[in-house]
Protein backbone atom coordinates (compact mmCIF):
# COMPACT_ATOMS: atom_id res chain seq x y z
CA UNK A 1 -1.22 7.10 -22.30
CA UNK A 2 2.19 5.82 -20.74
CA UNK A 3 0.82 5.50 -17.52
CA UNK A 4 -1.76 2.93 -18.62
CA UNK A 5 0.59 1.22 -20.86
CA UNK A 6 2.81 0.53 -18.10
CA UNK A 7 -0.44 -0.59 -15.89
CA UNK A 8 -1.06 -2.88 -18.55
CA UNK A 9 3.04 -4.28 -19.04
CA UNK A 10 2.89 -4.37 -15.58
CA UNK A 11 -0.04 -7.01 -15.38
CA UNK A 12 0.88 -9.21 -18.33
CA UNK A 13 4.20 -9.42 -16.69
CA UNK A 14 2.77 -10.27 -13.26
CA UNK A 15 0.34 -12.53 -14.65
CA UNK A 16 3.02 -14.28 -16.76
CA UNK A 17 4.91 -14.79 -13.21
CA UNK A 18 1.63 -16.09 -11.73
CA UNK A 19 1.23 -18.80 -14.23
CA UNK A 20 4.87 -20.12 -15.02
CA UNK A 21 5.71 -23.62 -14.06
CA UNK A 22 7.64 -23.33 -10.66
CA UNK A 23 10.84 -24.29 -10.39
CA UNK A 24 10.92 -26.41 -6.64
CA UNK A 25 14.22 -25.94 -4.46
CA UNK A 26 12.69 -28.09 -2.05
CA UNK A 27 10.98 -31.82 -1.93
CA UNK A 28 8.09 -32.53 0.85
CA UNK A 29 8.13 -36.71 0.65
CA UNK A 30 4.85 -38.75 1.98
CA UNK A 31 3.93 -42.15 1.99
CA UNK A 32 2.49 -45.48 3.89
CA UNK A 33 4.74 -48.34 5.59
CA UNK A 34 2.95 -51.67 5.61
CA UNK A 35 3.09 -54.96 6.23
CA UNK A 36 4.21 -57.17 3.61
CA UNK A 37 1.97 -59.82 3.98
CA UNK A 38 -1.00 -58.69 6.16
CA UNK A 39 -1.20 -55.49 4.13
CA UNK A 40 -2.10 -53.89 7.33
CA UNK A 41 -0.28 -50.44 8.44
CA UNK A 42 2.79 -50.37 10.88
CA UNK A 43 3.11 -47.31 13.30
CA UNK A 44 6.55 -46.01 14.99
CA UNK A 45 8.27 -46.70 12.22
CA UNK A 46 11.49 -45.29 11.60
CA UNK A 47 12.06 -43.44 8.37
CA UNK A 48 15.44 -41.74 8.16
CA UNK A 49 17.13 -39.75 5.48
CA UNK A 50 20.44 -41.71 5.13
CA UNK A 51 23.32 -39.08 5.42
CA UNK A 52 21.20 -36.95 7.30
CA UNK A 53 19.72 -36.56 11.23
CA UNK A 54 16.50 -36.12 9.43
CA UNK A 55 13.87 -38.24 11.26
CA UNK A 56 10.77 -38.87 11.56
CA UNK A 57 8.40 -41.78 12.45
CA UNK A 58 4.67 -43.29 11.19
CA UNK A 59 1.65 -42.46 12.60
CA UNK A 60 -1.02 -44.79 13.63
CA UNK A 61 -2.45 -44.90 10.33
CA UNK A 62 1.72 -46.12 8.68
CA UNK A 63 2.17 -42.62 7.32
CA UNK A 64 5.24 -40.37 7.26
CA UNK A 65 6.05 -36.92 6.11
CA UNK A 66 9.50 -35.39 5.50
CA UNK A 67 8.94 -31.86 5.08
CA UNK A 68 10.82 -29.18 2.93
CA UNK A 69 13.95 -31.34 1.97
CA UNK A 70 16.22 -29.71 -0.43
CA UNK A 71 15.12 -30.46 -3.94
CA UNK A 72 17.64 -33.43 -4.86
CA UNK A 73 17.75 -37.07 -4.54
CA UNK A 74 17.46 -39.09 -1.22
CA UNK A 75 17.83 -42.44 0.32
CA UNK A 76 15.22 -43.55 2.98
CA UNK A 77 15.91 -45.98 5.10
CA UNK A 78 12.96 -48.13 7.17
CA UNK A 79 13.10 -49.59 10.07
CA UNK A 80 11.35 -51.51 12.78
CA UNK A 81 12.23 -53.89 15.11
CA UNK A 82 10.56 -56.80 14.10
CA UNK A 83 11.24 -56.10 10.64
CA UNK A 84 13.82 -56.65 7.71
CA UNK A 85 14.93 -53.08 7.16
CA UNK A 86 14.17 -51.50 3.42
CA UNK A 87 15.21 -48.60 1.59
CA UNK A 88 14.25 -46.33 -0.95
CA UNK A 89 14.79 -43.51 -3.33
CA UNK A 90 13.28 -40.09 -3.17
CA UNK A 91 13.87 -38.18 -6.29
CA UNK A 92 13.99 -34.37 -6.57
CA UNK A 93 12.27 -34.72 -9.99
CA UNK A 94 8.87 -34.34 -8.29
CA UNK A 95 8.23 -32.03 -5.80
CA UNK A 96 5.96 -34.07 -4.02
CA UNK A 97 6.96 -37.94 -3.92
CA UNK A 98 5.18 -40.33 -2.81
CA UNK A 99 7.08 -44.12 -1.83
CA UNK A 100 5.17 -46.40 0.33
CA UNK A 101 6.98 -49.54 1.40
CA UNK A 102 5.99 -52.71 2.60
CA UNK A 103 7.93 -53.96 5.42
CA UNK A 104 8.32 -58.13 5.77
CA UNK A 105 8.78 -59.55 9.39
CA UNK A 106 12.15 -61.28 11.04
């Protein structure tokens, strides 16, 4: 009888675990870099973590990904060279943010 009492704690407990709303220490940020005014995506972009050496650049298709950030908030910075640099904020709030930015030309 104690043995499949603590069978069954065990699993509620476990389960309990399974099912609780995680807690994320880190942030993986995505998003698209356009053009302002043709709408039309901008590869080789440079997106930078300001603070950081964290780099990375768009693809063909204007999208980034910073990976596995520590959860807290950020400033990107955006830049090209034939554009107006542009920043934004990556909060830590959700675990998977999302900015797109639209980049306007010199």
């Amino acid at each position: 009888m104690k043995k499949s009492f603590a069978a069954i704690l065990f699993v509620l407990l476990m389960s309990q675990a399974l099912f609780a709303a995680p807690n994320p220490s880190v942030i993986f940020v995505t998003g698209t870099v356009t053009d302002k005014i043709s709408n039309e995506a901008i590869a080789g972009v440079e997106v930078r973590v300001k603070g950081t050496e964290i780099v990375t650049y768009t693809n063909f298709d204007g999208n980034y990904f910073l990976p596995e950030l520590p959860a807290g908030n950020y400033t990107l910075e955006f830049s090209y060279i034939t554009y107006n640099s542009a920043s934004a904020i990556a909060t830590g709030n959700n675990a998977e943010p999302q900015i797109n930015v639209e980049l306007e030309q010199r």
